[in-house]
N, C-alpha and C. Protein backbone atom coordinates (compact mmCIF):
# COMPACT_ATOMS: atom_id res chain seq x y z
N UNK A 1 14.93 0.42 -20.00
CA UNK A 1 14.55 -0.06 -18.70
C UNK A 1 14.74 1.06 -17.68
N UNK A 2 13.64 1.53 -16.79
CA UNK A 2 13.78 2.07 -15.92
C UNK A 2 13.96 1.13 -15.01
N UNK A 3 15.07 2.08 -13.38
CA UNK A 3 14.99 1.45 -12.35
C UNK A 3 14.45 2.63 -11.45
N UNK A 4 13.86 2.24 -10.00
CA UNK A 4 13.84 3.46 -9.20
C UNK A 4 13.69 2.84 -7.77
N UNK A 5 14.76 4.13 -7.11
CA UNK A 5 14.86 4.04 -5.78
C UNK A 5 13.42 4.29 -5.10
N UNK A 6 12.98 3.65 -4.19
CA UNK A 6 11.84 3.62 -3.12
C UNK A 6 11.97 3.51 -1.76
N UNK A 7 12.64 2.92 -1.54
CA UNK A 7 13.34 2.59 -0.05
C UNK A 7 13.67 4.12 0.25
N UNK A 8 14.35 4.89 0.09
CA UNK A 8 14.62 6.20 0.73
C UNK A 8 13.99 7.16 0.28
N UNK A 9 13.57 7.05 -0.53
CA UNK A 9 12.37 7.75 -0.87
C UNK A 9 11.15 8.08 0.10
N UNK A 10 10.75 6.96 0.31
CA UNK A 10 9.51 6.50 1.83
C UNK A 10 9.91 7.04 2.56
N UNK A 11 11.50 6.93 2.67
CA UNK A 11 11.56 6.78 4.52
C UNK A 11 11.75 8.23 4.65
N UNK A 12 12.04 9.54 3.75
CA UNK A 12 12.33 10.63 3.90
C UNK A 12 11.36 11.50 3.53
N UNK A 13 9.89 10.81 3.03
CA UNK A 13 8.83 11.41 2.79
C UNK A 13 8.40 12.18 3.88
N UNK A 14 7.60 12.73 4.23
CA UNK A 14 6.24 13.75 4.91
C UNK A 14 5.16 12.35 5.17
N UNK A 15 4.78 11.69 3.91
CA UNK A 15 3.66 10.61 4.21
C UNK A 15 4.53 9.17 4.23
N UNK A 16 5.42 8.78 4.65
CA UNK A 16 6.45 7.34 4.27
C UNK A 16 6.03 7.18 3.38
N UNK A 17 5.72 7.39 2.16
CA UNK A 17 5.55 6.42 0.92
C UNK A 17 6.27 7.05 -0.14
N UNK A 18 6.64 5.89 -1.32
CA UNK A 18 6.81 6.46 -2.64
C UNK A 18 5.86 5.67 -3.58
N UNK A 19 5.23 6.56 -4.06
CA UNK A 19 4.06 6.10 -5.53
C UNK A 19 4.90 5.86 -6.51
N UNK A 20 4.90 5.01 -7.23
CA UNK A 20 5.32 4.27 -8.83
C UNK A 20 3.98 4.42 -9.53
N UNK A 21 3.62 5.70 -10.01
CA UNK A 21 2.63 5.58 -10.83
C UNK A 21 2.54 6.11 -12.59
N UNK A 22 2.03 6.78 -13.07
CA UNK A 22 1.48 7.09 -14.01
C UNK A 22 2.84 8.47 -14.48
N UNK A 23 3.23 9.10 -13.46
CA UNK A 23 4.08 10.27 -13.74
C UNK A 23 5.65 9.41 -13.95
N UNK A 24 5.50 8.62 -12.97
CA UNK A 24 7.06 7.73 -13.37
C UNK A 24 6.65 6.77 -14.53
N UNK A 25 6.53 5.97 -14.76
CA UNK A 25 6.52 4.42 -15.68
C UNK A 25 5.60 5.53 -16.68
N UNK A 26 4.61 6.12 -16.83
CA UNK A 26 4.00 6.93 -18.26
C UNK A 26 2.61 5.99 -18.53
N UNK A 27 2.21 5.29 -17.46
CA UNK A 27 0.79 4.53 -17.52
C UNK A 27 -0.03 4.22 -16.39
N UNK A 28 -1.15 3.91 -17.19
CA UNK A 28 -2.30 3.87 -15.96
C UNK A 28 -2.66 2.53 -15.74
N UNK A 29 -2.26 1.61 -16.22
CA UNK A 29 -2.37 0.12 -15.93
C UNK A 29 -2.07 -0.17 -14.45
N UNK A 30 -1.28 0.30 -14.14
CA UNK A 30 -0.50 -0.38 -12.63
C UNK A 30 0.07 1.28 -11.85
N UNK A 31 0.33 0.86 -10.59
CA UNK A 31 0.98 1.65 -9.74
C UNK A 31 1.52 0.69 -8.83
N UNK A 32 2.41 1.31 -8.07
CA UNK A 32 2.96 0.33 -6.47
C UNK A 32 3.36 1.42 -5.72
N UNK A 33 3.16 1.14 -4.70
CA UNK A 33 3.02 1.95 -3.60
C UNK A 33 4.01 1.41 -2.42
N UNK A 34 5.21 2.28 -1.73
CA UNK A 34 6.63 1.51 -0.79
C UNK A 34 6.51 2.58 0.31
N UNK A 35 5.74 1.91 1.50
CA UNK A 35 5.33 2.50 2.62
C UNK A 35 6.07 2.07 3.59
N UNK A 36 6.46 3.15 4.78
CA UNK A 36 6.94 2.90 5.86
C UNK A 36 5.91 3.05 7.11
N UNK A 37 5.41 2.56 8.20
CA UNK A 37 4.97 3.25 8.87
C UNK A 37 5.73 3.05 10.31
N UNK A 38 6.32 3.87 11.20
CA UNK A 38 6.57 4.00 12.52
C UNK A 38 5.70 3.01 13.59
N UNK A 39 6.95 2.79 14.53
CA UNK A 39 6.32 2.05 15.85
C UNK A 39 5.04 2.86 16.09
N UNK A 40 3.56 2.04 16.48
CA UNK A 40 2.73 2.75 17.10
C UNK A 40 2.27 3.61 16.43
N UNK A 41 2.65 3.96 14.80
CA UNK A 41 1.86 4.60 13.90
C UNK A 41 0.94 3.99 13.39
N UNK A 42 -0.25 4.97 13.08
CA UNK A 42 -1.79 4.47 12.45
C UNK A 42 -1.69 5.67 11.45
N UNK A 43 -1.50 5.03 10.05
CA UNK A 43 -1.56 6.75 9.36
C UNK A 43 -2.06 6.31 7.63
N UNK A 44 -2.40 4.90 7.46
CA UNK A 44 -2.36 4.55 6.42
C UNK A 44 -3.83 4.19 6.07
N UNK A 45 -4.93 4.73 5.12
CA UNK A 45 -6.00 4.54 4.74
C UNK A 45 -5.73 3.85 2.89
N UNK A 46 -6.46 2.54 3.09
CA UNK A 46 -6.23 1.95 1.58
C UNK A 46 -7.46 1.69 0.98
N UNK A 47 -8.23 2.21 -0.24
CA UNK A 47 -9.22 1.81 -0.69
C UNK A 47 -8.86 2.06 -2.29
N UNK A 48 -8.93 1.47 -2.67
CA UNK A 48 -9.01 1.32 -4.40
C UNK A 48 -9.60 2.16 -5.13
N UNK A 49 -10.80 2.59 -4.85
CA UNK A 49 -11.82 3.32 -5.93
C UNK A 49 -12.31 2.53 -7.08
N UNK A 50 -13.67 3.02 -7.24
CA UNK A 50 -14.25 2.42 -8.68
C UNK A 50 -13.56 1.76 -9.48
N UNK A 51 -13.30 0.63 -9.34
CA UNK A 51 -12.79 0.26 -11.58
C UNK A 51 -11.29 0.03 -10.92
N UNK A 52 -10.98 -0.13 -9.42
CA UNK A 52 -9.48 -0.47 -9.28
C UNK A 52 -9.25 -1.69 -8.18
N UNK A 53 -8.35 -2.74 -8.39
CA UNK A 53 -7.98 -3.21 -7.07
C UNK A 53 -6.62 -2.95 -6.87
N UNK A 54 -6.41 -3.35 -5.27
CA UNK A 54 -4.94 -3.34 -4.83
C UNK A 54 -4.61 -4.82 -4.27
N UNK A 55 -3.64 -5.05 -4.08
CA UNK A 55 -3.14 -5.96 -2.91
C UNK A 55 -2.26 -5.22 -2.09
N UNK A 56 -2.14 -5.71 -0.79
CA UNK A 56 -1.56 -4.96 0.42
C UNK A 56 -0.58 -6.46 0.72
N UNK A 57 0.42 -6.15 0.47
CA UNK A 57 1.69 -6.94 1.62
C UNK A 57 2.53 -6.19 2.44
N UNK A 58 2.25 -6.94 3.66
CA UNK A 58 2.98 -6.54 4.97
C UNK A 58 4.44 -7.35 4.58
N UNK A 59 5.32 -6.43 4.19
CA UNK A 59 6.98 -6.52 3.70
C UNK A 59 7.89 -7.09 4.82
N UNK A 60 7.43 -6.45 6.14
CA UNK A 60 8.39 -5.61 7.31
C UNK A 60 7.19 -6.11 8.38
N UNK A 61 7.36 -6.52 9.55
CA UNK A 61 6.19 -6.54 10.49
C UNK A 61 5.14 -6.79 10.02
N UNK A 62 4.44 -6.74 11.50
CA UNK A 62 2.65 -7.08 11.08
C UNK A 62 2.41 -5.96 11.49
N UNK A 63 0.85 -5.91 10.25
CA UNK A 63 0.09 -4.69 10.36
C UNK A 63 -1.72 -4.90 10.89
N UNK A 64 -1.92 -4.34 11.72
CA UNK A 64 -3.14 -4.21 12.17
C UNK A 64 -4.28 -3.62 11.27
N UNK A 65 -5.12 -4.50 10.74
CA UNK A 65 -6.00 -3.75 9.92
C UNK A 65 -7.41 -3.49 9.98
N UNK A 66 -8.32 -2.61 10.18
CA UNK A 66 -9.69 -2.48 10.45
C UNK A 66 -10.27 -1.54 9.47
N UNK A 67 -11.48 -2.70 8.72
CA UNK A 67 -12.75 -2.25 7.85
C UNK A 67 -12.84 -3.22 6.96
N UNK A 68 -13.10 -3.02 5.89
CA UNK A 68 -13.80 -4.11 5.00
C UNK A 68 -12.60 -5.76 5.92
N UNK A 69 -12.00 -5.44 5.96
CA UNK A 69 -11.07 -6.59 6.60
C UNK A 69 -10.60 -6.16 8.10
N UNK A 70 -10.88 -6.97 9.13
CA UNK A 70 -10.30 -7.15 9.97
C UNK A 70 -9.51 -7.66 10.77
N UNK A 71 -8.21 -7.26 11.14
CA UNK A 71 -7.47 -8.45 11.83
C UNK A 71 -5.94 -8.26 11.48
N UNK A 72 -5.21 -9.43 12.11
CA UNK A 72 -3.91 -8.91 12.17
C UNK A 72 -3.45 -9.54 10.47
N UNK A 73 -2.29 -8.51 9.57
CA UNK A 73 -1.68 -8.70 8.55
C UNK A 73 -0.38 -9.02 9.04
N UNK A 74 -0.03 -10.69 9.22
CA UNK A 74 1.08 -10.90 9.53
C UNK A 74 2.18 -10.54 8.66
N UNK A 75 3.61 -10.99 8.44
CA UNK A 75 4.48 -10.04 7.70
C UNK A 75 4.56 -11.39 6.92
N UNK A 76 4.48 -11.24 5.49
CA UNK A 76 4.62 -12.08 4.40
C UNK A 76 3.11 -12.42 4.03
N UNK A 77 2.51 -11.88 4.72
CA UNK A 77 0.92 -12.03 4.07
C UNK A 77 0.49 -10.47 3.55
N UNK A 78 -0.74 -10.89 2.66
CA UNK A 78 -1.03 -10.44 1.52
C UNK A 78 -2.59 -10.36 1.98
N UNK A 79 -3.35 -8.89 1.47
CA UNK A 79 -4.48 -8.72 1.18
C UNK A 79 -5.37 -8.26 -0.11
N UNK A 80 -5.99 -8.54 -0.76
CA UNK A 80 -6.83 -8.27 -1.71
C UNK A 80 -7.86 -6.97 -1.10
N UNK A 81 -7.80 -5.93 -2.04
CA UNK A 81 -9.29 -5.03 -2.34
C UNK A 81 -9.63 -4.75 -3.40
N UNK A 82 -10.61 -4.63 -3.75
CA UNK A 82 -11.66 -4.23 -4.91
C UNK A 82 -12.30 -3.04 -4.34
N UNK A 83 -12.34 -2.04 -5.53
CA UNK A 83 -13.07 -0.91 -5.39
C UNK A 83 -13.40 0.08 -4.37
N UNK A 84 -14.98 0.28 -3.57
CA UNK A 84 -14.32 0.75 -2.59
C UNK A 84 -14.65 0.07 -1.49
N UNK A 85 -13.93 -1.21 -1.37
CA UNK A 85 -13.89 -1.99 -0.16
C UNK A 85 -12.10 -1.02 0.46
N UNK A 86 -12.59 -0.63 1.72
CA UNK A 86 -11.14 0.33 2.29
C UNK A 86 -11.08 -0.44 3.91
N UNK A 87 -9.75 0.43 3.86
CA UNK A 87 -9.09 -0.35 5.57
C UNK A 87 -8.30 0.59 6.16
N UNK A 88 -7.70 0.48 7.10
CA UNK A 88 -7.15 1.12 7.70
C UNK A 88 -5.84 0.55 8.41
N UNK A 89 -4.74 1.01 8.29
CA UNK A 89 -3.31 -0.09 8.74
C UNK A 89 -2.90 0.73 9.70
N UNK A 90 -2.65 -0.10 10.79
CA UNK A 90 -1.96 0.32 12.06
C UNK A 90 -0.63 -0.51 12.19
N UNK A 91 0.87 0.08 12.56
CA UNK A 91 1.64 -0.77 12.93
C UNK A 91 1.61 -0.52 14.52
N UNK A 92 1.16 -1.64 15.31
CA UNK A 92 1.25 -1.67 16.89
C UNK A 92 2.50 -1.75 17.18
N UNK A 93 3.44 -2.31 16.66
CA UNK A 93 4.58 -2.72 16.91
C UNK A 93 5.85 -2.02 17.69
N UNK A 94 7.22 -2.27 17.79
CA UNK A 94 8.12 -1.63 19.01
C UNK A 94 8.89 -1.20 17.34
N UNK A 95 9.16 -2.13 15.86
CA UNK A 95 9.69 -1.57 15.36
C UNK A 95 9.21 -1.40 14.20
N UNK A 96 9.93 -0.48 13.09
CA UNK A 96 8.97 -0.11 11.89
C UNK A 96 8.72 -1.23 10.87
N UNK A 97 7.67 -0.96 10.00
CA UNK A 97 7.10 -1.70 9.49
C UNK A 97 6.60 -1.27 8.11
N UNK A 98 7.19 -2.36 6.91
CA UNK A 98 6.99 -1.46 5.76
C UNK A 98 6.12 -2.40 4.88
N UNK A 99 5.25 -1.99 4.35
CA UNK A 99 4.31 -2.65 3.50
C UNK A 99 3.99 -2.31 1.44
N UNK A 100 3.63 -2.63 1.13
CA UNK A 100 3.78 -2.55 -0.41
C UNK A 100 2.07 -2.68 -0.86
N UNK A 101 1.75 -1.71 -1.82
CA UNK A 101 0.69 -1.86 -1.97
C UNK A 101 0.73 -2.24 -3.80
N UNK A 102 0.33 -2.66 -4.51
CA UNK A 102 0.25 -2.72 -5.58
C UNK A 102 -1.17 -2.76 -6.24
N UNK A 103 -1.34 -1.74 -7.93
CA UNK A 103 -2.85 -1.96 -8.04
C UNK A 103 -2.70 -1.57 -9.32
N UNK A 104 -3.98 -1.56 -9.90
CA UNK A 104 -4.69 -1.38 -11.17
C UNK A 104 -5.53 -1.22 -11.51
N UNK A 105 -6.18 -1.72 -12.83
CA UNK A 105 -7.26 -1.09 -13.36
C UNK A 105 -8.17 -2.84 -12.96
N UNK A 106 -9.72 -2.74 -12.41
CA UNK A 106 -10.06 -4.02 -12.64
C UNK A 106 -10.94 -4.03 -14.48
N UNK A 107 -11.26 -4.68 -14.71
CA UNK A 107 -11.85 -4.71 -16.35
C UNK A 107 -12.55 -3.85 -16.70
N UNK A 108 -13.56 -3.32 -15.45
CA UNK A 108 -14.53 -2.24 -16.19
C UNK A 108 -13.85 -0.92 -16.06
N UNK A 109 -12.69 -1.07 -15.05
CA UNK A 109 -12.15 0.45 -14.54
C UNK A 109 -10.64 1.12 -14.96
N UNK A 110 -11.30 0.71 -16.98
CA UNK A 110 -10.04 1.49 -17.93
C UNK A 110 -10.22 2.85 -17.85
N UNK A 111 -9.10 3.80 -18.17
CA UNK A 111 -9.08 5.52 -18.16
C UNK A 111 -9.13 5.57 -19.75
């Protein structure tokens, strides 16, 4: 069993995030993604690509989102994408705000 830290990971990044992907766990089935973004930061672009979806949960605050979806991501809600349906996350907010992305392969989009 692996475990792994993410929480400080994010928060001491260059981009707030830590990837759980293919170099940690040793597969291409899944990844998760442990994002921070700052008061009044806009820095987060999410699109899946060919052959992948994600879900987006707002962990921490609400996140402002514009493109294939628009509108506010309250905190404990959840978004679906497929492929390249993409968005864009803004936290408007006074404090930070951390969100979780999780994804995979959809059926046609094995490696």
């Amino acid at each position: 069993m692996k475990r792994f830290e993410v929480k400080n990971k994010a928060i001491y990044s260059e981009k707030g995030e830590c990837l759980l992907g293919f170099r940690e766990i040793g597969s291409h089935a899944c990844y998760m993604i442990y994002g921070v973004l700052k008061s009044k930061e806009k820095a987060r672009s999410a699109k899946p690509g060919p052959g992948h979806e994600e879900i987006i949960l707002a962990m921490k605050g609400d996140l402002e989102v514009t493109g294939y979806y628009s509108g506010s991501l309250k905190e404990g809600f959840a978004l679906h994408l497929v492929g390249n349906q993409g968005c864009l996350l803004e936290n408007r907010g006074e404090a930070e705000a951390v969100y979780v992305i999780a994804g995979g392969h959809s059926e046609v989009g094995c490696h």
